[in-house]
PDB file of N, CA and C in Angstrom:
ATOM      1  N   UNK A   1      86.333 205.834 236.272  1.00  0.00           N
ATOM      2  CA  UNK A   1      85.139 206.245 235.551  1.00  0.00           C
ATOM      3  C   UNK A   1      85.330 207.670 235.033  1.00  0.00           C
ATOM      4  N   UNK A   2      85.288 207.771 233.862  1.00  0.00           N
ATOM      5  CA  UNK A   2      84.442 208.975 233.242  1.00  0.00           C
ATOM      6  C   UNK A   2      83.469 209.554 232.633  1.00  0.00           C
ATOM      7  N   UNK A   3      83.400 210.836 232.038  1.00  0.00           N
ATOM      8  CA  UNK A   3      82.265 211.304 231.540  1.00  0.00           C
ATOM      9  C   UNK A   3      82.643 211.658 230.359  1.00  0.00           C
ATOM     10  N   UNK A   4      81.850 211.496 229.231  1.00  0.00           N
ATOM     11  CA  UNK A   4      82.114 211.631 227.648  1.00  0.00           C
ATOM     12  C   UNK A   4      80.970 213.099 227.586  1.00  0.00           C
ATOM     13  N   UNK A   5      81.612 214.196 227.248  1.00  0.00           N
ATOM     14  CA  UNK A   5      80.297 215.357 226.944  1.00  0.00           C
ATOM     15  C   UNK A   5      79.408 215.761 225.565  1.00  0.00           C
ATOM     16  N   UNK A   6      80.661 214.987 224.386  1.00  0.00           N
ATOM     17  CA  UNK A   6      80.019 214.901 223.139  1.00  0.00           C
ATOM     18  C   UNK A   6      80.394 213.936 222.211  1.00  0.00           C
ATOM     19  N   UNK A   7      79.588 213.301 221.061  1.00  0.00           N
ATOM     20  CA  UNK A   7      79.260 212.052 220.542  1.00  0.00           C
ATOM     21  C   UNK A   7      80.682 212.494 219.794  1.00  0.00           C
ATOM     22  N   UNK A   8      80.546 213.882 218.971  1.00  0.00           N
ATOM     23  CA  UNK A   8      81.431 213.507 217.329  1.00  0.00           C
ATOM     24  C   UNK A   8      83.005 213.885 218.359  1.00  0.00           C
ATOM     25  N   UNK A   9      83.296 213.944 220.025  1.00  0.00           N
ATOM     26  CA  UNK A   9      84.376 214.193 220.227  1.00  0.00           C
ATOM     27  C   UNK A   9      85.087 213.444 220.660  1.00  0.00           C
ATOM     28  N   UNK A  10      84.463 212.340 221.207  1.00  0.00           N
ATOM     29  CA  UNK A  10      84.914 211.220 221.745  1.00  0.00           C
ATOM     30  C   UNK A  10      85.468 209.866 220.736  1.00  0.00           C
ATOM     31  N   UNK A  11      84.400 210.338 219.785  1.00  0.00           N
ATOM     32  CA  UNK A  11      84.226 208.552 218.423  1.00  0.00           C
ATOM     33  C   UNK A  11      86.124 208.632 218.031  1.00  0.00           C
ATOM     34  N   UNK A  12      86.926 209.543 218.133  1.00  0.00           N
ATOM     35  CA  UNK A  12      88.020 209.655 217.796  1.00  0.00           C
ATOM     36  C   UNK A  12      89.205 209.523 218.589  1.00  0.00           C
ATOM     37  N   UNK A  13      88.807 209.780 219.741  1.00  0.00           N
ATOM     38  CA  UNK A  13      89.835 209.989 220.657  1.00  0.00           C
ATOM     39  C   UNK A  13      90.336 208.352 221.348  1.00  0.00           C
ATOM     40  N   UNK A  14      91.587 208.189 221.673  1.00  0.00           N
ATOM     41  CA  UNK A  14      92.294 207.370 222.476  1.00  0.00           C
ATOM     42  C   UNK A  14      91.507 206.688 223.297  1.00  0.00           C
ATOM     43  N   UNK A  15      91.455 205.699 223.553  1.00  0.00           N
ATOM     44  CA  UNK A  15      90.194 205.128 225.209  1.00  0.00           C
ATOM     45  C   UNK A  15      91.326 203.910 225.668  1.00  0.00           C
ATOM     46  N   UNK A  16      91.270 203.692 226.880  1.00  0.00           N
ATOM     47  CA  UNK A  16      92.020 202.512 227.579  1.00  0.00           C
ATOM     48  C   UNK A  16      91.024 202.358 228.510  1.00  0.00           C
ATOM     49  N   UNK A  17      90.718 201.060 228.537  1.00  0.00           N
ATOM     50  CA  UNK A  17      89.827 200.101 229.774  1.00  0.00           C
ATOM     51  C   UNK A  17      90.688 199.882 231.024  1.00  0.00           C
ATOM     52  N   UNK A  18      91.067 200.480 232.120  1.00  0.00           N
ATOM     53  CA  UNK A  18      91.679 199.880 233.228  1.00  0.00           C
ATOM     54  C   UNK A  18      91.642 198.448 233.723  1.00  0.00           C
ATOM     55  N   UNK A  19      90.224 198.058 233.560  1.00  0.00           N
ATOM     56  CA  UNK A  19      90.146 196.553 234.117  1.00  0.00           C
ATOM     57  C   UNK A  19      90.553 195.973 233.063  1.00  0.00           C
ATOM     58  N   UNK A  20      90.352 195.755 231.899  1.00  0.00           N
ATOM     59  CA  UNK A  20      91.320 194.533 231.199  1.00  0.00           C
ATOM     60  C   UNK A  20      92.413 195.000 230.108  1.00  0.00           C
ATOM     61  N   UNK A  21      92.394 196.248 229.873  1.00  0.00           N
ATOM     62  CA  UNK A  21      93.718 196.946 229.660  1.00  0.00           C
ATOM     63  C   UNK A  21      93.147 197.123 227.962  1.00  0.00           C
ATOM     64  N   UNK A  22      91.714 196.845 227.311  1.00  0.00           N
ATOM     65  CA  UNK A  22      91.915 197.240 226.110  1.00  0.00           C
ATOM     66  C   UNK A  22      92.520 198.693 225.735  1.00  0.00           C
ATOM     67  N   UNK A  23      92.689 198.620 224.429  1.00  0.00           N
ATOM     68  CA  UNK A  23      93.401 199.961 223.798  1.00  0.00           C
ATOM     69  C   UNK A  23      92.369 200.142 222.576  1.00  0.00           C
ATOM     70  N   UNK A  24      91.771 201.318 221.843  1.00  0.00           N
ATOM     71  CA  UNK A  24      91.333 201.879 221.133  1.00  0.00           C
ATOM     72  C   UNK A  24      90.874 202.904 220.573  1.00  0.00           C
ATOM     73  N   UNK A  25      89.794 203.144 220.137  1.00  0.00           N
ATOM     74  CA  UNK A  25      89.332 204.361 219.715  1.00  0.00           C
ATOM     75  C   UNK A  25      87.736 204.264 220.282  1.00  0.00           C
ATOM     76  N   UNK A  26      87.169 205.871 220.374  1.00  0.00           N
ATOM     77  CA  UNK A  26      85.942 205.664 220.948  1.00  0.00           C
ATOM     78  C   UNK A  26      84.758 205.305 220.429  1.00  0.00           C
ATOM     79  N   UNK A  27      84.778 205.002 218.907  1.00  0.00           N
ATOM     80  CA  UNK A  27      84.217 204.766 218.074  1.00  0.00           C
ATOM     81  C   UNK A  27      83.832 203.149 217.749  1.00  0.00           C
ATOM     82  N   UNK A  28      84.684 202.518 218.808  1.00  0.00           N
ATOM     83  CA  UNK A  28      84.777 201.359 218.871  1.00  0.00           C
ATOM     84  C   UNK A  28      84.245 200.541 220.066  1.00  0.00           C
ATOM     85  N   UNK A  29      83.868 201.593 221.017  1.00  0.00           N
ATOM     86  CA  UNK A  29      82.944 201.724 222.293  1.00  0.00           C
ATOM     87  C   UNK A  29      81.797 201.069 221.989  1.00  0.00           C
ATOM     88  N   UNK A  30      80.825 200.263 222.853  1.00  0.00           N
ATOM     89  CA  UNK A  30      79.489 199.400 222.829  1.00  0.00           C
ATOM     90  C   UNK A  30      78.597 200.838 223.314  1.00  0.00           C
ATOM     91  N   UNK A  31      77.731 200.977 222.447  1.00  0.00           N
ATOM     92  CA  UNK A  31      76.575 201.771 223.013  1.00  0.00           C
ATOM     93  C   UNK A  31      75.462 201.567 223.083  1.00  0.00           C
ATOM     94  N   UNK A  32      74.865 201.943 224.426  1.00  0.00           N
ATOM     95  CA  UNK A  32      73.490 201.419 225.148  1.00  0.00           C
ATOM     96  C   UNK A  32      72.721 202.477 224.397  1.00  0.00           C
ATOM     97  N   UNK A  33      71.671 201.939 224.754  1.00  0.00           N
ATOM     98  CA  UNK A  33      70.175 202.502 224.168  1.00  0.00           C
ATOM     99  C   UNK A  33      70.065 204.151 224.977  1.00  0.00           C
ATOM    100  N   UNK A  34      69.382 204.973 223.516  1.00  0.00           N
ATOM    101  CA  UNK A  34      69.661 206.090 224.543  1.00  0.00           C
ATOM    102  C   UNK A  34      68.572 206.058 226.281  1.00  0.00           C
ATOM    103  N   UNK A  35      69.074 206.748 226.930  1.00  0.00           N
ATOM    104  CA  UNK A  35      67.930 207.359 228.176  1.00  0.00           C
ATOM    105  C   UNK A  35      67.307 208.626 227.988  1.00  0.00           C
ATOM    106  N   UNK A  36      66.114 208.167 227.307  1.00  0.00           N
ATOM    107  CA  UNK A  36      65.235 209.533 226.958  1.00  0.00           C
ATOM    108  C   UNK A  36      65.317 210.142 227.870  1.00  0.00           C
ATOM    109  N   UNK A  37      64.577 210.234 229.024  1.00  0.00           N
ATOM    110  CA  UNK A  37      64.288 211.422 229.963  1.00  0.00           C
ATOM    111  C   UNK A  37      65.781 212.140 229.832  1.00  0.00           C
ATOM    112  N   UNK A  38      67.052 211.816 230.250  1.00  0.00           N
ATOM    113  CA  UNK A  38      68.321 212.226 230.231  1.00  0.00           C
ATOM    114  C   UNK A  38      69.123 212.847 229.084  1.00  0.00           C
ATOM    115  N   UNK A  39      68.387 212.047 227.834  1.00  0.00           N
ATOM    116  CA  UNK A  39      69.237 212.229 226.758  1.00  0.00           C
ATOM    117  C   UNK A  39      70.559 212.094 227.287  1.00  0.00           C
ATOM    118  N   UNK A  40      71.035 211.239 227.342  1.00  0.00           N
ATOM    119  CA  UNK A  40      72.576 210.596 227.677  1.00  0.00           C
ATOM    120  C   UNK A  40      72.523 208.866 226.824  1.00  0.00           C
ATOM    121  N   UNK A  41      73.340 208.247 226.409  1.00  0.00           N
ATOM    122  CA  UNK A  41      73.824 207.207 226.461  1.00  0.00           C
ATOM    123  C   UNK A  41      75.066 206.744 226.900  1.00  0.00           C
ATOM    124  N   UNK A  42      75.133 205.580 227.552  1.00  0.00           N
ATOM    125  CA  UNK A  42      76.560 204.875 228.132  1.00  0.00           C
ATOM    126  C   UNK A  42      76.832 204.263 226.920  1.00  0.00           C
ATOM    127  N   UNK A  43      78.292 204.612 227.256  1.00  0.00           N
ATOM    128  CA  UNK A  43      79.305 203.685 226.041  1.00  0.00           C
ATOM    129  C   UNK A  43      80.464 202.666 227.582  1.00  0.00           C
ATOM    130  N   UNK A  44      80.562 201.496 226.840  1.00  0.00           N
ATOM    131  CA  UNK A  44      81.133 200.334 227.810  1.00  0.00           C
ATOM    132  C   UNK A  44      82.240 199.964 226.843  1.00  0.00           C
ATOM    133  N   UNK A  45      83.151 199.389 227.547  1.00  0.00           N
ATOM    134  CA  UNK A  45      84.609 198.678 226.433  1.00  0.00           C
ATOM    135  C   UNK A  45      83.901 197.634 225.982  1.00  0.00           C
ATOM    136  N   UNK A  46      84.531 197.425 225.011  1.00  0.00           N
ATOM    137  CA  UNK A  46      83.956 196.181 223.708  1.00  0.00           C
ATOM    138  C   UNK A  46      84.482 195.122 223.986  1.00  0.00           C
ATOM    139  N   UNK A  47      85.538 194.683 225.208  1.00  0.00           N
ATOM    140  CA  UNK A  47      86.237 193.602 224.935  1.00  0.00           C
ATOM    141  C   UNK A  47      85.727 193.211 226.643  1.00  0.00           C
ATOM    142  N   UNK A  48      85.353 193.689 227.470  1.00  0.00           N
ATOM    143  CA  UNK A  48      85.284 193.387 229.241  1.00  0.00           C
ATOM    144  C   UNK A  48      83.477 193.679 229.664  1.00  0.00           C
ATOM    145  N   UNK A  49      82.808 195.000 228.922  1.00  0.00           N
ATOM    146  CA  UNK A  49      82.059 195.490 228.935  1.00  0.00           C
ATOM    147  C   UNK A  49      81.969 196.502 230.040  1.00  0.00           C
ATOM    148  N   UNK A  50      82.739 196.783 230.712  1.00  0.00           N
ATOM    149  CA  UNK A  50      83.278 197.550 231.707  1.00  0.00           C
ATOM    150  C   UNK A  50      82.851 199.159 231.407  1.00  0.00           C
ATOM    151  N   UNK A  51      81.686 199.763 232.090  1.00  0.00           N
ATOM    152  CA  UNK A  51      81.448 201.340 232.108  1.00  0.00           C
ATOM    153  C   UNK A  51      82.382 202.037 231.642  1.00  0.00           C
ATOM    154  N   UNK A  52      82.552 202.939 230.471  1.00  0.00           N
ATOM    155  CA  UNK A  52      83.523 203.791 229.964  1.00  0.00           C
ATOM    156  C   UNK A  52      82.625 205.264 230.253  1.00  0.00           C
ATOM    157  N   UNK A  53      81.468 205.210 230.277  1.00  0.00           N
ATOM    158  CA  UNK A  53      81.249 206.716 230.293  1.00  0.00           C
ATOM    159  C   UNK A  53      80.116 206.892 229.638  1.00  0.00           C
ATOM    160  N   UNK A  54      79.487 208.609 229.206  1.00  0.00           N
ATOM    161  CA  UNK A  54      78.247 208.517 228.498  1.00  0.00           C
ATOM    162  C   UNK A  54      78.604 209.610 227.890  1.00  0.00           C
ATOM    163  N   UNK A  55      77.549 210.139 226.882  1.00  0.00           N
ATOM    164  CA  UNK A  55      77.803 211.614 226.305  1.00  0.00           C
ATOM    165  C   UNK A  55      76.085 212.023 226.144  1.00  0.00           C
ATOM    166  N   UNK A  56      76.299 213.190 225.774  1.00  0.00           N
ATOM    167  CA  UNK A  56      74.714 213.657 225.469  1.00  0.00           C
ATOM    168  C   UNK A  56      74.274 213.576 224.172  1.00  0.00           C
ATOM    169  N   UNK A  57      73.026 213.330 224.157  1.00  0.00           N
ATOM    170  CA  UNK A  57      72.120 212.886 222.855  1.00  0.00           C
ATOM    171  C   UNK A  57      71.741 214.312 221.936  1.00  0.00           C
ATOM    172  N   UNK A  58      71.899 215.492 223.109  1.00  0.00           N
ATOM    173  CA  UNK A  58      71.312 216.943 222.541  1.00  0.00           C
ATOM    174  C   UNK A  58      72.317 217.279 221.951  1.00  0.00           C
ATOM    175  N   UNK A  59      72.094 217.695 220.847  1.00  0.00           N
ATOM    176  CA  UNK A  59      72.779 218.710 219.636  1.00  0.00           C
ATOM    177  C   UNK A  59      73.025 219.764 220.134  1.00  0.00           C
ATOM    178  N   UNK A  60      74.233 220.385 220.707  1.00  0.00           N
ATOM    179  CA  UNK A  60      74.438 221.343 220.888  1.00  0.00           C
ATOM    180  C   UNK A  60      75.617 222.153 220.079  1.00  0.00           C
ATOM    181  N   UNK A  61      75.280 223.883 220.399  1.00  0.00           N
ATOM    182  CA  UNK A  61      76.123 224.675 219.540  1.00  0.00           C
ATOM    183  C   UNK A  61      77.438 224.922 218.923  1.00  0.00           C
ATOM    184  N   UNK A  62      78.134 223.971 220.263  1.00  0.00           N
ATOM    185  CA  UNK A  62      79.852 223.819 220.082  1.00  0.00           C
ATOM    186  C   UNK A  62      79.913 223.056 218.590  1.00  0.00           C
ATOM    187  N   UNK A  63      79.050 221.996 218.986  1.00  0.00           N
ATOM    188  CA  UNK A  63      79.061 221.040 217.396  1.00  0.00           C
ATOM    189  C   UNK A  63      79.504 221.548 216.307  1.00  0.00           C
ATOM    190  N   UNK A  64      78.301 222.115 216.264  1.00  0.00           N
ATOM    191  CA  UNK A  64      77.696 223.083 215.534  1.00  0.00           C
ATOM    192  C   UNK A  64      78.967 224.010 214.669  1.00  0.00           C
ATOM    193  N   UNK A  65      79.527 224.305 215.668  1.00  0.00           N
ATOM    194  CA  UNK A  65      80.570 225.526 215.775  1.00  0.00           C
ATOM    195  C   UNK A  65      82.417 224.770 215.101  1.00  0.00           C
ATOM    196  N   UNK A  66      82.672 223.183 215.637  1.00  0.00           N
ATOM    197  CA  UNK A  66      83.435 222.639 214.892  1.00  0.00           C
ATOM    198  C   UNK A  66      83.006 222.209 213.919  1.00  0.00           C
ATOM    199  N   UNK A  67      81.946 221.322 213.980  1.00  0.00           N
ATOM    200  CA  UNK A  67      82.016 220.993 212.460  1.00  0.00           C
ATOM    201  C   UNK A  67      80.756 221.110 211.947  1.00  0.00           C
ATOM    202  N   UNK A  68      80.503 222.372 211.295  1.00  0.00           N
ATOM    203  CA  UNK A  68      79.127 222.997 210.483  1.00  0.00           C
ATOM    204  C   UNK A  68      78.725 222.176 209.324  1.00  0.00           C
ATOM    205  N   UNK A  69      77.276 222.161 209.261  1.00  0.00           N
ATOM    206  CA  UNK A  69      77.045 221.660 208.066  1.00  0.00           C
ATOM    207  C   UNK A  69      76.982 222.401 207.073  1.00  0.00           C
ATOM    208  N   UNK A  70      77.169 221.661 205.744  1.00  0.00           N
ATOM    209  CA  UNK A  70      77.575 222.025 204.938  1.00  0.00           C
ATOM    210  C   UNK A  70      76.254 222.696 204.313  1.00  0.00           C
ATOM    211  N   UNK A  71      76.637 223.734 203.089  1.00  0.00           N
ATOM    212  CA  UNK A  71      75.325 224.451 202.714  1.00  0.00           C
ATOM    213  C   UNK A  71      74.587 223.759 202.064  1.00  0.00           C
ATOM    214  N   UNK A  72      72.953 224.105 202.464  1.00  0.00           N
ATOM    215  CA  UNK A  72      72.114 223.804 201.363  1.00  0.00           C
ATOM    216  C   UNK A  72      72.222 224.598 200.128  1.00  0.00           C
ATOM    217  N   UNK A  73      71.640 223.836 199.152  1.00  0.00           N
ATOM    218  CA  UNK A  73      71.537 224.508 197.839  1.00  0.00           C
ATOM    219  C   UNK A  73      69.937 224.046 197.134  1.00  0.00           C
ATOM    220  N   UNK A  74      69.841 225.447 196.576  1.00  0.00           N
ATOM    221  CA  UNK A  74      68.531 224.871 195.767  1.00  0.00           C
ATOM    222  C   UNK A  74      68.629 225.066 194.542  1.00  0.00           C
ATOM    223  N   UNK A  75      68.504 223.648 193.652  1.00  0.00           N
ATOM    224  CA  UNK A  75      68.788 223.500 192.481  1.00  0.00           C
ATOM    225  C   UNK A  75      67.434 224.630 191.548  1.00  0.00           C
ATOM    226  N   UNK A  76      67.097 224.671 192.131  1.00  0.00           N
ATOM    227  CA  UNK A  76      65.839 225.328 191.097  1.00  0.00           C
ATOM    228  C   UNK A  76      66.203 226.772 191.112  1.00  0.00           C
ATOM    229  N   UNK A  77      66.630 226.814 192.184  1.00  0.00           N
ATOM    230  CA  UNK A  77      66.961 228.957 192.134  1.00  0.00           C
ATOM    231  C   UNK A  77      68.473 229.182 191.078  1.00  0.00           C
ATOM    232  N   UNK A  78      69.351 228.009 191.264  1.00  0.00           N
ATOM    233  CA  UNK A  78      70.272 227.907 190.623  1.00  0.00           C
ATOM    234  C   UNK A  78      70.390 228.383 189.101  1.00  0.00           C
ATOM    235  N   UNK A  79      69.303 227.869 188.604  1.00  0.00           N
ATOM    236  CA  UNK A  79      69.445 227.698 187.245  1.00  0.00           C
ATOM    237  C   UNK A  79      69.278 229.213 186.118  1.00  0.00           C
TER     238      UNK A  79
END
């Protein structure tokens, strides 16, 4: 068992199921409904359904910090 700490870091990375040996990406993971009180969701292998882990639902700063969004613009000040 592990723990997944963020959504956009995991959807990319390598995953192997021990119990039935799938191979993939994490993006390819089954995901449960979130758990409000927790803000967490479990992600399970797609092929056994076997617990892979969870990540958090909260937006946090690291995100933020790899991959920023891009600027707003306002067309009206533009012109």
């Amino acid at each position: 068992m592990f723990t997944l700490v963020s959504h956009c870091h995991y959807q990319n990375e390598e995953m192997y199921c021990p119990t039935c040996g799938w191979q993939g990406h994490g993006f390819q993971l089954k995901e449960s409904e979130e758990i409000e009180p927790l803000h967490i969701r479990e992600v399970y292998c797609p092929h056994c359904n076997r617990y892979m882990g969870q990540y958090s639902t909260i937006h946090d700063q690291q995100d933020e910090e790899i991959f920023p969004a891009p600027p707003t613009i306002d067309w009206f000040d533009a012109c």
